[in-house]
Protein backbone atom coordinates (compact mmCIF):
# COMPACT_ATOMS: atom_id res chain seq x y z
CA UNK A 1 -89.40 -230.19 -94.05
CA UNK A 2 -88.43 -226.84 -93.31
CA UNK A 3 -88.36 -227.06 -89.79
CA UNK A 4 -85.80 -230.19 -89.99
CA UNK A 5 -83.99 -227.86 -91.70
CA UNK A 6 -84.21 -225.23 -89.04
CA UNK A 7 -83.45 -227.69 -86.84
CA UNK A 8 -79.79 -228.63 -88.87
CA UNK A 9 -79.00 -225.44 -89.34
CA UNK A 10 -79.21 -224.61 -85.55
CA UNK A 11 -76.98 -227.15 -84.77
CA UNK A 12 -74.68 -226.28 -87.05
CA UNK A 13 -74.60 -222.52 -85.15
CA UNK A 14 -74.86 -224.37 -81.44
CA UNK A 15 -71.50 -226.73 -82.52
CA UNK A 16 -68.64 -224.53 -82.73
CA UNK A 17 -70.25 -222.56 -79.43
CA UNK A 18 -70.04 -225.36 -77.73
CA UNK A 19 -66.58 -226.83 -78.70
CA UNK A 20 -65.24 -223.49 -77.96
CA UNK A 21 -67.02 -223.67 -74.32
CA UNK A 22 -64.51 -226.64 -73.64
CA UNK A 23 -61.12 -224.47 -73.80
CA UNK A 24 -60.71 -222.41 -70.58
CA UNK A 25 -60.99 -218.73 -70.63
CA UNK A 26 -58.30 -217.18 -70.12
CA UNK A 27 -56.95 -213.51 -69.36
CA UNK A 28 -53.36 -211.92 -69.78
CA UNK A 29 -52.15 -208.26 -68.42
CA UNK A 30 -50.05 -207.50 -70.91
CA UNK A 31 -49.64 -207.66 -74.99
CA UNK A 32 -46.39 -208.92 -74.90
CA UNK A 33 -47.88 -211.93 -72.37
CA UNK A 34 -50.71 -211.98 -75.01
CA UNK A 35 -48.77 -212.89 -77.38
CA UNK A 36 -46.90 -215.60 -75.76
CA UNK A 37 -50.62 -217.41 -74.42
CA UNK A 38 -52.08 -217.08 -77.94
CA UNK A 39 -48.54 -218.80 -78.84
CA UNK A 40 -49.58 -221.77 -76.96
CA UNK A 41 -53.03 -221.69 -77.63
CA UNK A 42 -52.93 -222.17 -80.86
CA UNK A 43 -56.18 -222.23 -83.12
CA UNK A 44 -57.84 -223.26 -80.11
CA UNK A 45 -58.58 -219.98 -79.15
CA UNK A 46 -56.87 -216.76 -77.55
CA UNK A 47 -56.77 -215.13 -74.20
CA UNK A 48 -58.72 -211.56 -73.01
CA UNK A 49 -56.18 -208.78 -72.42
CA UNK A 50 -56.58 -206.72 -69.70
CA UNK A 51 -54.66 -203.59 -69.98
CA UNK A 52 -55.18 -202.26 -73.19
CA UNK A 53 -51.97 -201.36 -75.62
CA UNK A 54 -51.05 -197.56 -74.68
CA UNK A 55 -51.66 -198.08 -71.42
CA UNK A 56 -49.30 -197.87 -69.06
CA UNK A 57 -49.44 -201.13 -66.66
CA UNK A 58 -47.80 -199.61 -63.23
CA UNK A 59 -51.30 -197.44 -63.15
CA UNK A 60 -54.23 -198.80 -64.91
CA UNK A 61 -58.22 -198.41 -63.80
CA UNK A 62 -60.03 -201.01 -65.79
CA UNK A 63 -63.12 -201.00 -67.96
CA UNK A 64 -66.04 -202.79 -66.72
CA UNK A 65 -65.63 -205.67 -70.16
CA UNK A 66 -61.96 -205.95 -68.69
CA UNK A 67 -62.88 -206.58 -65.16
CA UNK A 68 -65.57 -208.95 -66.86
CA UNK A 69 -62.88 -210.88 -68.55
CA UNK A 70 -61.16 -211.07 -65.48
CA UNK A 71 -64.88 -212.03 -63.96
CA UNK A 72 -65.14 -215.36 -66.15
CA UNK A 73 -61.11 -215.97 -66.48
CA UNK A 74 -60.15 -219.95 -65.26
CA UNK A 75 -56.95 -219.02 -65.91
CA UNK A 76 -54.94 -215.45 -65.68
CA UNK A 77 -51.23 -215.04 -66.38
CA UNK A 78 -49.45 -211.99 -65.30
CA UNK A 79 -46.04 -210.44 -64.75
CA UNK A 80 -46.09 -209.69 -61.06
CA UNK A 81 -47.26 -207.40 -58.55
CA UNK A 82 -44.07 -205.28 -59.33
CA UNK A 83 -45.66 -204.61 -62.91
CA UNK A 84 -49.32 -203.85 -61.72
CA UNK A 85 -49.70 -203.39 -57.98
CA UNK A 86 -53.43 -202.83 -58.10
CA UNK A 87 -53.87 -206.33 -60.04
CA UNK A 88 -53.47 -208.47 -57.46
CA UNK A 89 -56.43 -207.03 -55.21
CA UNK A 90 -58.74 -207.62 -58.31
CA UNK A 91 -57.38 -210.51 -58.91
CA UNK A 92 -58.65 -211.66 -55.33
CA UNK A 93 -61.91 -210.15 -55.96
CA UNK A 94 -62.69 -210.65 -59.20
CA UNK A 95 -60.68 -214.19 -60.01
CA UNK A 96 -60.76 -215.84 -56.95
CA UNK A 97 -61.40 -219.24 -58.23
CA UNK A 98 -59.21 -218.82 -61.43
CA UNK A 99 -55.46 -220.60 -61.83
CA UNK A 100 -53.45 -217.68 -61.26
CA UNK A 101 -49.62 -217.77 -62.83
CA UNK A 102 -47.17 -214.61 -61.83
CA UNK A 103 -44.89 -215.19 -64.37
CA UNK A 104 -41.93 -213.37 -62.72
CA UNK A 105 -42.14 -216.29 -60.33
CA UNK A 106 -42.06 -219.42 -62.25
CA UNK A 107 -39.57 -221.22 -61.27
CA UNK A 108 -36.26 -220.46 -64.26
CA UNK A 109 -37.06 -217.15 -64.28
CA UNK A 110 -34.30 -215.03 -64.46
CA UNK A 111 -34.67 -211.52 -62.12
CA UNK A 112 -32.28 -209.15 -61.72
CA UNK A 113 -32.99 -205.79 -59.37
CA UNK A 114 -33.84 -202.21 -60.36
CA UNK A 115 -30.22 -200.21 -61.12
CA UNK A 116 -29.85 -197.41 -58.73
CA UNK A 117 -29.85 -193.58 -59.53
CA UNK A 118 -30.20 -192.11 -63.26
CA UNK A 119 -27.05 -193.36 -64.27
CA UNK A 120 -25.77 -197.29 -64.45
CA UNK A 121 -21.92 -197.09 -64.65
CA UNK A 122 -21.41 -198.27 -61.32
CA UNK A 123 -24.96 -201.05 -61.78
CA UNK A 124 -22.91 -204.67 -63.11
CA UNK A 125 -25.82 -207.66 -63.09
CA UNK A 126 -23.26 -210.07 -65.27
CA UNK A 127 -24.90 -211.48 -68.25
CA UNK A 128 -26.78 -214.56 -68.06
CA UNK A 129 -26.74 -214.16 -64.54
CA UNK A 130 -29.54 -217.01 -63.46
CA UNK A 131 -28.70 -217.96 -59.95
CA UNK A 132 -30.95 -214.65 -58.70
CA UNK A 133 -32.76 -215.61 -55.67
CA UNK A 134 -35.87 -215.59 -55.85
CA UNK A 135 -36.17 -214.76 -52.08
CA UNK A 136 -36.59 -210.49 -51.79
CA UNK A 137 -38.49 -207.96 -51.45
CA UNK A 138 -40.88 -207.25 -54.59
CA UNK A 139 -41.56 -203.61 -53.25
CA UNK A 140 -40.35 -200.72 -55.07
CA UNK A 141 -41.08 -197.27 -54.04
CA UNK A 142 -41.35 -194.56 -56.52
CA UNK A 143 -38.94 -192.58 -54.93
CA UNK A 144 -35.69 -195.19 -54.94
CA UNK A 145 -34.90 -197.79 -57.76
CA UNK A 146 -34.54 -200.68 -55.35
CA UNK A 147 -36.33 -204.04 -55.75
CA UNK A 148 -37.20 -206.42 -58.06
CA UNK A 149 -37.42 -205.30 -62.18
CA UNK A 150 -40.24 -207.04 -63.37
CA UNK A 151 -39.93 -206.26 -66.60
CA UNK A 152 -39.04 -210.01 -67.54
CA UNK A 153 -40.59 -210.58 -70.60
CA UNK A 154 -37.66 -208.64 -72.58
CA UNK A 155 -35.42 -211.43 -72.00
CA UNK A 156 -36.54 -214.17 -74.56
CA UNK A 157 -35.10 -216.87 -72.46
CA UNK A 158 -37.50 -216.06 -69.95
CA UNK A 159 -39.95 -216.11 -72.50
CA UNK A 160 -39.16 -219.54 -73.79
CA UNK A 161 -39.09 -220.20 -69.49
CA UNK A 162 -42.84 -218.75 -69.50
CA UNK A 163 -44.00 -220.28 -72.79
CA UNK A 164 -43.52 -224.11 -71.09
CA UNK A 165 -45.22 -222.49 -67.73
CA UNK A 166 -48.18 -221.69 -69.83
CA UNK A 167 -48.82 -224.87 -71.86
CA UNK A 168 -48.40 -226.65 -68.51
CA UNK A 169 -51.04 -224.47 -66.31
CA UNK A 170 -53.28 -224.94 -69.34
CA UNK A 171 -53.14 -228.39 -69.77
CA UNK A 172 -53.95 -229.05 -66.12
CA UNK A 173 -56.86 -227.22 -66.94
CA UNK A 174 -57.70 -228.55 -70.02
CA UNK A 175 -56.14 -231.80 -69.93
CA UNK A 176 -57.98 -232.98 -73.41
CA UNK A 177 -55.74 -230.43 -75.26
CA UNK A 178 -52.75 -230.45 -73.25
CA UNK A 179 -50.55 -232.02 -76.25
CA UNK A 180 -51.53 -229.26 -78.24
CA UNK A 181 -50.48 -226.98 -75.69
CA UNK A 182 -46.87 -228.58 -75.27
CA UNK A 183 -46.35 -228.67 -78.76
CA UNK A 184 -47.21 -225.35 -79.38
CA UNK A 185 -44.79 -224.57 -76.88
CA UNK A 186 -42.24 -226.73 -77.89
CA UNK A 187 -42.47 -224.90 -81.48
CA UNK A 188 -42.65 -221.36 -80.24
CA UNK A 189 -39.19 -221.82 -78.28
CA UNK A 190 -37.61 -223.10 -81.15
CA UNK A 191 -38.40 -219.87 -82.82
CA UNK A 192 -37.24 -218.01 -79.78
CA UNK A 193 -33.90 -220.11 -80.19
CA UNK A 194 -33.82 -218.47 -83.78
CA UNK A 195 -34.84 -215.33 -82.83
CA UNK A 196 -32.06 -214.98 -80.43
CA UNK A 197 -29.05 -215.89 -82.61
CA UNK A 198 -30.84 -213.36 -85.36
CA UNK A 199 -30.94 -210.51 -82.63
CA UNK A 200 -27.41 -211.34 -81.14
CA UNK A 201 -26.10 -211.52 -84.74
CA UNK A 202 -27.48 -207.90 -85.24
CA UNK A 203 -26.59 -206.63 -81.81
CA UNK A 204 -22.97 -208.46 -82.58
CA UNK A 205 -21.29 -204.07 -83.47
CA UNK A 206 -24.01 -202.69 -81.28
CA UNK A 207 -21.87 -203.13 -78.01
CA UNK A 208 -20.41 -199.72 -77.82
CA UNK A 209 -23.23 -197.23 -78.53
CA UNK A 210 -23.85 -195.66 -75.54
CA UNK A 211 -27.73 -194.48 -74.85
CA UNK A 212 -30.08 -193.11 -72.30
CA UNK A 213 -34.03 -194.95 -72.18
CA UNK A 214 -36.90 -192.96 -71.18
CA UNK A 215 -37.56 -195.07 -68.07
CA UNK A 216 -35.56 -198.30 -66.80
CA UNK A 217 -37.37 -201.09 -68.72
CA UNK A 218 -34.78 -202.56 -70.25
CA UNK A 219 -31.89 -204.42 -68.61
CA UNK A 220 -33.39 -207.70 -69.37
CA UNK A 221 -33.20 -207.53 -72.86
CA UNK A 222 -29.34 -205.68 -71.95
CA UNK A 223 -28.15 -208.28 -70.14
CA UNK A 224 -29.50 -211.23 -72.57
CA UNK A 225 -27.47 -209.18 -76.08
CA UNK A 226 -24.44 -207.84 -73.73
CA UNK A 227 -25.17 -203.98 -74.11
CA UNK A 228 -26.13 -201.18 -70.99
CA UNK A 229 -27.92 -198.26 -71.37
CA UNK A 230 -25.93 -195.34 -69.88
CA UNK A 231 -28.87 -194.08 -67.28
CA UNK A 232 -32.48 -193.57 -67.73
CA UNK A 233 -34.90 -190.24 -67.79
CA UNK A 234 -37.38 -191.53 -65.51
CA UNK A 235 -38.04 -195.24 -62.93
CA UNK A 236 -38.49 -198.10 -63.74
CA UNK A 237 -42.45 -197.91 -62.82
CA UNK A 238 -42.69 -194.59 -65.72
CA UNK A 239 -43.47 -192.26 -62.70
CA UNK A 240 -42.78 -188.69 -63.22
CA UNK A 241 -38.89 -187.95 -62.92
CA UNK A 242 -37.34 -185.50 -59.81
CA UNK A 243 -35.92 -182.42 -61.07
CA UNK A 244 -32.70 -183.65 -59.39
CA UNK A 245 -32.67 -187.09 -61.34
CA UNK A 246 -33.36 -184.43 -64.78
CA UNK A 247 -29.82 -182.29 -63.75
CA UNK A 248 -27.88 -185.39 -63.16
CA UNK A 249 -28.53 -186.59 -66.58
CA UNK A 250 -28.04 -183.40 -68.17
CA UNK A 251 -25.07 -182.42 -66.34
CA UNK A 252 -23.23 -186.08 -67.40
CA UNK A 253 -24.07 -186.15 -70.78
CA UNK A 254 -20.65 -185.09 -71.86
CA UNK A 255 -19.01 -187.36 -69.42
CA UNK A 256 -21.25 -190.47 -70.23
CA UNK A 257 -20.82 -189.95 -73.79
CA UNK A 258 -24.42 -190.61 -74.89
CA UNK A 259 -24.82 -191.03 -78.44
CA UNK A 260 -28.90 -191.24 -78.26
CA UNK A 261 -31.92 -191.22 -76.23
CA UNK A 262 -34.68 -193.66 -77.15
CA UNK A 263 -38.32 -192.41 -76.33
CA UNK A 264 -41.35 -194.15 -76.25
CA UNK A 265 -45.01 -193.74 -77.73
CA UNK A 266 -46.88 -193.79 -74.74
CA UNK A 267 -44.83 -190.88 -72.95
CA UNK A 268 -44.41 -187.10 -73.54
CA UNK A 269 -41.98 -186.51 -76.01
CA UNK A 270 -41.31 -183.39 -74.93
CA UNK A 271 -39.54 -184.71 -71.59
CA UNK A 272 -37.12 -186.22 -73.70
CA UNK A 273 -36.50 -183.22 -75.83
CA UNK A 274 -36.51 -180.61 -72.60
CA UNK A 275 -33.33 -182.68 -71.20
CA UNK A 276 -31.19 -183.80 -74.55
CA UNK A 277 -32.69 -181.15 -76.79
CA UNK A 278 -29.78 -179.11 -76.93
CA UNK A 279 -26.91 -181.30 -76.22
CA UNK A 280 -26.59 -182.99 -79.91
CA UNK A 281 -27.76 -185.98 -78.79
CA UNK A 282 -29.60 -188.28 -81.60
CA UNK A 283 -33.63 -187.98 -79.99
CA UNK A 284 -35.27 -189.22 -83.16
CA UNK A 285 -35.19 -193.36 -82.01
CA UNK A 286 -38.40 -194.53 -80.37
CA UNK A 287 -38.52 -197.98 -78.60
CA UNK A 288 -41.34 -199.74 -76.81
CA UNK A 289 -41.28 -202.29 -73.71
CA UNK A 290 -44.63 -203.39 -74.21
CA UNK A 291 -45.79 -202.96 -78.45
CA UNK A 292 -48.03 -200.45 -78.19
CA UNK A 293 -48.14 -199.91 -81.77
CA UNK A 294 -47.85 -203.37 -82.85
CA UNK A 295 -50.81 -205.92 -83.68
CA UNK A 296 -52.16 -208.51 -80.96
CA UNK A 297 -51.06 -211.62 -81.90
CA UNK A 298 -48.68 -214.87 -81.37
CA UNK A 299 -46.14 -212.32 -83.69
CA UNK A 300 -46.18 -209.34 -81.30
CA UNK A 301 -43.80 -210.89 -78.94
CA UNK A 302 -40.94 -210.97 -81.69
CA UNK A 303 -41.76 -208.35 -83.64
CA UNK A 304 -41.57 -206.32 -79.95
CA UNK A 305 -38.04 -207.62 -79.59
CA UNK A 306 -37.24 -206.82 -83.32
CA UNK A 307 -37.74 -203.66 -82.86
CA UNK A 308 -35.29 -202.65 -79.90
CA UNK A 309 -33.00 -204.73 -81.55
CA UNK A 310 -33.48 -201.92 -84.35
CA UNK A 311 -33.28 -199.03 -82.28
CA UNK A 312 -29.94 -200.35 -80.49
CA UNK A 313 -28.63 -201.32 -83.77
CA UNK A 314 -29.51 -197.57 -85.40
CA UNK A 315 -27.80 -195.72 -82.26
CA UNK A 316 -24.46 -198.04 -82.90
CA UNK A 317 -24.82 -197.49 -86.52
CA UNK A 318 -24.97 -193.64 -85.57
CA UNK A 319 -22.23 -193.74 -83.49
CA UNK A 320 -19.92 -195.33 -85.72
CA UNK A 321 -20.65 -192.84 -88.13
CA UNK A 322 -19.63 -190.27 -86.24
């Protein structure tokens, strides 16, 4: 008797293990990206990220359990080679066999280029431009702003682009599921939909404020709610500013009329304050590109957007104060 019951109870442990076998494994570079795959995937389980939150993906060495999730991966989804340069050679190595998706290439995708110099007045994109070609060079060399941004994933609508990219590489996968997978994609752009006219609703008196970004992360998310950033501190890949990029800013400030400078938690601080420090300008407002401080899960991705819409919507409220 008690070994039947060994027996039942070791099926009931072997079960789940092996229902959970049939879903794909899947890894993701990014949290925001996490968020959009565990989106799709539903309760049927939830992708391995790769770069951890905090880290900064232009330059990232991976743990060994990372490169093992890579290792076992049938499917990865990442932003491009623009975002992480040294993820496509592991990529090669380590997934070889895996379904690989570069996001910033699925076919919808809006891309716009890197803006040139520290300051944008002269940079115009158009909003809603989506008739980019998708035929350029994805280069971009620390030392000039040229290229592709491939910081994609700020604009929802290439989120909602992504989200039915996703449900279809994993249902070709995992065909047995693959209803699931549309309709939690179907679902998660119709909150996107919402979370767009919420954001452009709060964004609607946010037009004027002028501000400077730590590094140039976020015309996507500009161009989709009609505001610019005046210039940024540092490139678009976070490297370490020239001193002659520094003196430009600090010499236009006047000019420009900057109202605020966001920062962000994964950079120095103290870069920020050593060129606005003294100028009046608000420094206080910190803003993220990738939710460092926010919890992995299918609700990072709007929270993420939630807050810059916040932080854009605090510098306008400062500025019409003043």
């Amino acid at each position: 008797m008690a070994l039947r019951v060994s027996r039942y109870l070791m099926a009931l442990l072997v079960t789940p293990a092996v229902a959970a076998a049939d879903v794909p494994s899947v890894a993701v570079d990014i949290p925001p990206v996490h968020s959009l795959v565990d989106r799709v995937m539903g309760e049927l389980g939830s992708p391995d990220l790769v770069i951890q939150p905090g880290a900064s993906p232009h330059g990232y060495s991976m743990r060994p359990s990372e490169a093992a999730a890579l290792d076992r991966a049938e499917v990865v989804f990442w932003v491009s080679d623009g975002l992480t340069p040294w993820l496509a050679h592991s990529l090669e190595n380590l997934a070889g066999d895996a379904v690989s998706v570069e996001l910033m290439e699925v076919p919808g995708t809006l891309q716009l280029e890197y803006r040139e110099g520290a300051t944008f007045e002269s940079h115009d994109h158009g909003h809603d431009d989506h008739g980019h070609d998708h035929d350029h060079d994805h280069g971009h060399d620390a030392t000039d702003d040229h290229g592709q941004d491939p910081h994609g994933w700020l604009d929802p609508a290439n989120a909602q682009v992504w989200l039915d990219a996703i449900a279809a590489s994993l249902a070709n996968v995992d065909p047995e599921n693959a209803a699931t997978y549309r309709e939690n994609a179907r679902l998660g752009k119709a909150d996107l939909d919402a979370l767009i006219d919420e954001l452009e609703a709060q964004l609607t008196d946010a037009h004027d404020g002028r501000f400077v970004v730590f590094h140039d992360a976020y015309q996507y998310f500009e161009n989709r709610f009609g505001i610019s950033a005046a210039g940024a501190i540092s490139l678009g890949d976070a490297s370490q500013p020239s001193p002659a990029r520094i003196d430009e800013l600090r010499d236009r400030v006047d000019e420009l009329n900057v109202d605020c400078v966001f920062s962000e938690p994964q950079f120095n601080p103290e870069l920020v304050t050593s060129v606005f420090g003294d100028t009046g300008v608000d420094t206080s407002i910190v803003i993220d590109p990738l939710g460092v401080e926010l919890p992995l899960g299918d609700e990072l991705y709007p929270q993420l957007l939630r807050q810059l819409s916040d932080g854009v919507a605090r510098c306008g409220e400062a500025t019409e104060a003043a």
